[in-house]
Protein backbone atom coordinates (compact mmCIF):
# COMPACT_ATOMS: atom_id res chain seq x y z
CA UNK A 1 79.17 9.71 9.63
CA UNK A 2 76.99 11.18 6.90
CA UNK A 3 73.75 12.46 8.47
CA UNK A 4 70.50 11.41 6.56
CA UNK A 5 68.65 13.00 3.67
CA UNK A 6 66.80 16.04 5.50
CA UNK A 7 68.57 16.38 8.62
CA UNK A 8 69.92 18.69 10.52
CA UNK A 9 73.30 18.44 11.76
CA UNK A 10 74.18 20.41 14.89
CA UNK A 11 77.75 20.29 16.68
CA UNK A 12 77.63 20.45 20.25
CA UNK A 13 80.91 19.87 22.51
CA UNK A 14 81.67 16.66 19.69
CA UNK A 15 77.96 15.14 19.58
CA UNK A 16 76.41 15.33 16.63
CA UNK A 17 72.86 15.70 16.66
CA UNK A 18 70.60 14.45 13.80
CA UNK A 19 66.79 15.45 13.58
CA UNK A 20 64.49 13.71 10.62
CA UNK A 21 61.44 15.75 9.85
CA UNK A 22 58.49 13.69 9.50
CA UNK A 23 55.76 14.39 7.16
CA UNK A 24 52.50 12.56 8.34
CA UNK A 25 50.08 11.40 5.68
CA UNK A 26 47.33 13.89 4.24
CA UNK A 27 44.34 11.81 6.23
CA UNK A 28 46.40 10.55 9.16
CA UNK A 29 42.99 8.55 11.05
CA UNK A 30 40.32 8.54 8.48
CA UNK A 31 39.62 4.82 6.89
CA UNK A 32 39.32 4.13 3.49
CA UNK A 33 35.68 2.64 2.78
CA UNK A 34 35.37 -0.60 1.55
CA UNK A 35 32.24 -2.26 -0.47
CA UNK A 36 32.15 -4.49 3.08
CA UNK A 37 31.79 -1.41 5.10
CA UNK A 38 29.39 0.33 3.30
CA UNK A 39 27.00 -2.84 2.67
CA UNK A 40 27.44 -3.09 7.00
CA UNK A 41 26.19 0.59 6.83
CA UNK A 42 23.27 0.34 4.92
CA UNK A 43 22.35 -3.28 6.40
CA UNK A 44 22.29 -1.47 9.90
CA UNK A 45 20.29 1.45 8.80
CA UNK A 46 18.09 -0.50 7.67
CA UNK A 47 17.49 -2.80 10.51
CA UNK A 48 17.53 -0.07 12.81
CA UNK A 49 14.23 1.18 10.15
CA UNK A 50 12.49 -1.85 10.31
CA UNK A 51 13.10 -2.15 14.11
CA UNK A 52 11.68 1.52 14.27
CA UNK A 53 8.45 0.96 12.32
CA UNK A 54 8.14 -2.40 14.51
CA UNK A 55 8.66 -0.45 17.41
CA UNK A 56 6.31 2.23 16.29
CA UNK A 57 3.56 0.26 14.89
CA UNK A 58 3.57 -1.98 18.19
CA UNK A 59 3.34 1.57 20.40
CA UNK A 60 0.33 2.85 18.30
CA UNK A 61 -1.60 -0.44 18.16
CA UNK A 62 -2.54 0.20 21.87
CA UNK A 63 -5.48 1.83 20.41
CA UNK A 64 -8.23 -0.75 20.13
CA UNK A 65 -9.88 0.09 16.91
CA UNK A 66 -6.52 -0.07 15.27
CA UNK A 67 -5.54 -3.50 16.86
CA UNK A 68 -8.87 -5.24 15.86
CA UNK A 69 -8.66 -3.63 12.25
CA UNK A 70 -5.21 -4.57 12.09
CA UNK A 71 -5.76 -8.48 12.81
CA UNK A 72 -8.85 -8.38 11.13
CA UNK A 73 -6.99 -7.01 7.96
CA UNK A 74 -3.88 -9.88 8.66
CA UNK A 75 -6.78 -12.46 9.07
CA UNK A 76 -8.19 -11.93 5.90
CA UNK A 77 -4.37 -12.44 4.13
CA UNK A 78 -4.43 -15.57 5.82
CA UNK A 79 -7.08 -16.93 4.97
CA UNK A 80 -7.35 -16.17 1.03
CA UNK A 81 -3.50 -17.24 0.94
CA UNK A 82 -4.84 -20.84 2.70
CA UNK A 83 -7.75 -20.36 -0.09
CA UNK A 84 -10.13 -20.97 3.13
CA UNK A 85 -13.42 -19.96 1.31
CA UNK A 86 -15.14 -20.41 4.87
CA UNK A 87 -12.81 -18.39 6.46
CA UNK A 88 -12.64 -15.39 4.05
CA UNK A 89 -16.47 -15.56 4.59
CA UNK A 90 -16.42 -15.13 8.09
CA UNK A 91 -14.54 -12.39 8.06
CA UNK A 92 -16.96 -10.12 5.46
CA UNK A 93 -20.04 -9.00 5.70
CA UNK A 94 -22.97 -11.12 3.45
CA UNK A 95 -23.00 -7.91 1.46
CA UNK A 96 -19.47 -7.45 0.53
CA UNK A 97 -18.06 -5.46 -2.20
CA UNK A 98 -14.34 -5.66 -3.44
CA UNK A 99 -13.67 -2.98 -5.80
CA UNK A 100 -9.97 -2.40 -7.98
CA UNK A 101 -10.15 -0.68 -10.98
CA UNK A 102 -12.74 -1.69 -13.15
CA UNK A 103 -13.74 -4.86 -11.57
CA UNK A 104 -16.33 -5.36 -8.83
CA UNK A 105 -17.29 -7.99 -7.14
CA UNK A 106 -20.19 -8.23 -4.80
CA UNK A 107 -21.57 -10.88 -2.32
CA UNK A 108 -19.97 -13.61 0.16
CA UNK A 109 -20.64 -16.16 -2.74
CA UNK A 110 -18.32 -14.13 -5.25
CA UNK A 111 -16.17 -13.68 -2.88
CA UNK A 112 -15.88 -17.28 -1.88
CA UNK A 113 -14.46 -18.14 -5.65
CA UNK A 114 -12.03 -15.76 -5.10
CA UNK A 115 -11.05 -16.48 -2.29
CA UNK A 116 -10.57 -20.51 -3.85
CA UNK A 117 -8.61 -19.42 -6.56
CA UNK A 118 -5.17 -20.53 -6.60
CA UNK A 119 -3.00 -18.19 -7.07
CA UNK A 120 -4.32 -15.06 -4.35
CA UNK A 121 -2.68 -13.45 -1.90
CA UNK A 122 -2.79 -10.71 -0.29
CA UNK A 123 0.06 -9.10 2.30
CA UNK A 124 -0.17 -6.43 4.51
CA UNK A 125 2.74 -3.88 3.68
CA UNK A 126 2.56 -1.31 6.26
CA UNK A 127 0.72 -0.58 9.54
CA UNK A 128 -3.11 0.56 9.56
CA UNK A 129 -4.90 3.66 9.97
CA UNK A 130 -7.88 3.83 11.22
CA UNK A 131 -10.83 6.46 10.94
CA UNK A 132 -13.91 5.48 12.42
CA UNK A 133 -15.57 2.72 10.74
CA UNK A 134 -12.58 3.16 8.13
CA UNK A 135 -9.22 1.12 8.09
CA UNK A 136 -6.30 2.00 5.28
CA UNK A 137 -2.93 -0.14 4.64
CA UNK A 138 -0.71 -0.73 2.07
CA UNK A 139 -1.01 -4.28 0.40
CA UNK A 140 0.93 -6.80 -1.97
CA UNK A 141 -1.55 -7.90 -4.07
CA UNK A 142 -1.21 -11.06 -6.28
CA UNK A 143 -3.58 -11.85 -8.59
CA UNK A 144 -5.22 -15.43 -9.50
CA UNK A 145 -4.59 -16.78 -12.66
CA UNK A 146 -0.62 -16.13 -12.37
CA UNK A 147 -1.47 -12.06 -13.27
CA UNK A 148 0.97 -10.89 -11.26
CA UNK A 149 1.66 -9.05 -7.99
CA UNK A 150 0.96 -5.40 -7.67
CA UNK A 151 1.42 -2.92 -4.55
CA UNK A 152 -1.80 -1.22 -3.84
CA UNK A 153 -3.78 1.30 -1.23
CA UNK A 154 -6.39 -0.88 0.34
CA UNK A 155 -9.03 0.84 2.10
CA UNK A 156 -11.64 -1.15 3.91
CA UNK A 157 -15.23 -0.17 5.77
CA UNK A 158 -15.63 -2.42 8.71
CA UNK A 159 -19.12 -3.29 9.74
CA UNK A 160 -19.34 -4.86 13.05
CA UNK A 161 -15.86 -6.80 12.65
CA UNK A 162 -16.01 -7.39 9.29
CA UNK A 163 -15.18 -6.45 6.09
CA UNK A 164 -18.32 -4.59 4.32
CA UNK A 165 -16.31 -2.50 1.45
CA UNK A 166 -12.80 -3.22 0.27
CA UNK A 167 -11.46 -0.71 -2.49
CA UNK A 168 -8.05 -1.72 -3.81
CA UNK A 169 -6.03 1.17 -5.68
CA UNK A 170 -3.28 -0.34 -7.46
CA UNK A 171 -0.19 2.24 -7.64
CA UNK A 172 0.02 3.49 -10.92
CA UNK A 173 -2.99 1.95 -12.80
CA UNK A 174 -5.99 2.27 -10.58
CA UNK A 175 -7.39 6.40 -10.87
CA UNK A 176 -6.91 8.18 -8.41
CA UNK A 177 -3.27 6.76 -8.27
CA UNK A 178 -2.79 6.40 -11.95
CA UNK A 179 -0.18 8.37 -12.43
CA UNK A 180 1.64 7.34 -8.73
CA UNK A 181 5.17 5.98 -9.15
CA UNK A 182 5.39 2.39 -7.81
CA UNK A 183 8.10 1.22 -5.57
């Protein structure tokens, strides 16, 4: 009996004894990494994210100020995405002034048409900050008249529950942030 390829053949007392080396693979346990794999990856890193900031943003709204600037803030989205003119004026003060760029707009009654407009919306992006009388977020912004969305820095002065000053820096276009990269 031939012994294999690679063996050893010993002769003890007539019995042969045959021993195959074996040569395991280069990555003997490690998995190769499939598109399916990697998309499970990245899907749970970022739902564990988005669970984080959840988690987070629900542990810091404990503070008071935050949580009535916060649904003050998701109010307001509300109602101009319902294009509740009443509404939007209930929430701002009879002196309001909406700044972005170069427009301005001043008073509930200008604010009112905006707030009619087909077309607005806007959509809290991130959790708010708050700084005495001072509340900052990031917002989607879509403009009326089919102008488009933009992402921008709102920063809003609360009088007495309500919106009194509203600056919208659009990423990118509106100075300071002119030259900010958009997402």
């Amino acid at each position: 009996m031939a012994a294999p390829r690679g063996a050893e053949r010993l002769r003890v007392k007539g019995v042969v004894i045959a021993s195959v080396t074996h040569d395991p693979p280069d990555r003997v346990g490690l998995r190769r990494v499939t598109p399916g794999l990697l998309a499970a990856a990245v899907l749970a890193g970022v739902l564990i994210g988005v669970g984080t900031w959840e988690l987070v943003d629900r542990a810091v709204t404990d503070n008071s100020a935050k949580a009535d600037a916060t649904a003050l803030i998701d109010e307001l989205s509300v109602a101009v995405e319902r294009h509740d003119a009443d509404a939007v004026a209930a929430l701002v003060t009879p002196d309001i002034v909406v700044r972005s760029g170069a427009v301005t707009v001043t008073g509930v009654r200008a604010i009112r048409g905006l707030a009619s407009t087909p077309g607005a919306k806007l959509d809290r992006t991130a959790p708010v900050s708050v700084n005495g009388d001072f509340a900052t977020t990031f917002m989607d912004v879509t403009a009326p008249g089919g102008l488009g969305h933009r992402d921008a820095v709102a920063v809003l002065q609360l009088e007495d529950g309500k919106v009194a000053r509203l600056w919208a820096f659009v990423l990118g276009s509106t100075p300071p942030l002119d030259n900010a990269a958009t997402p």
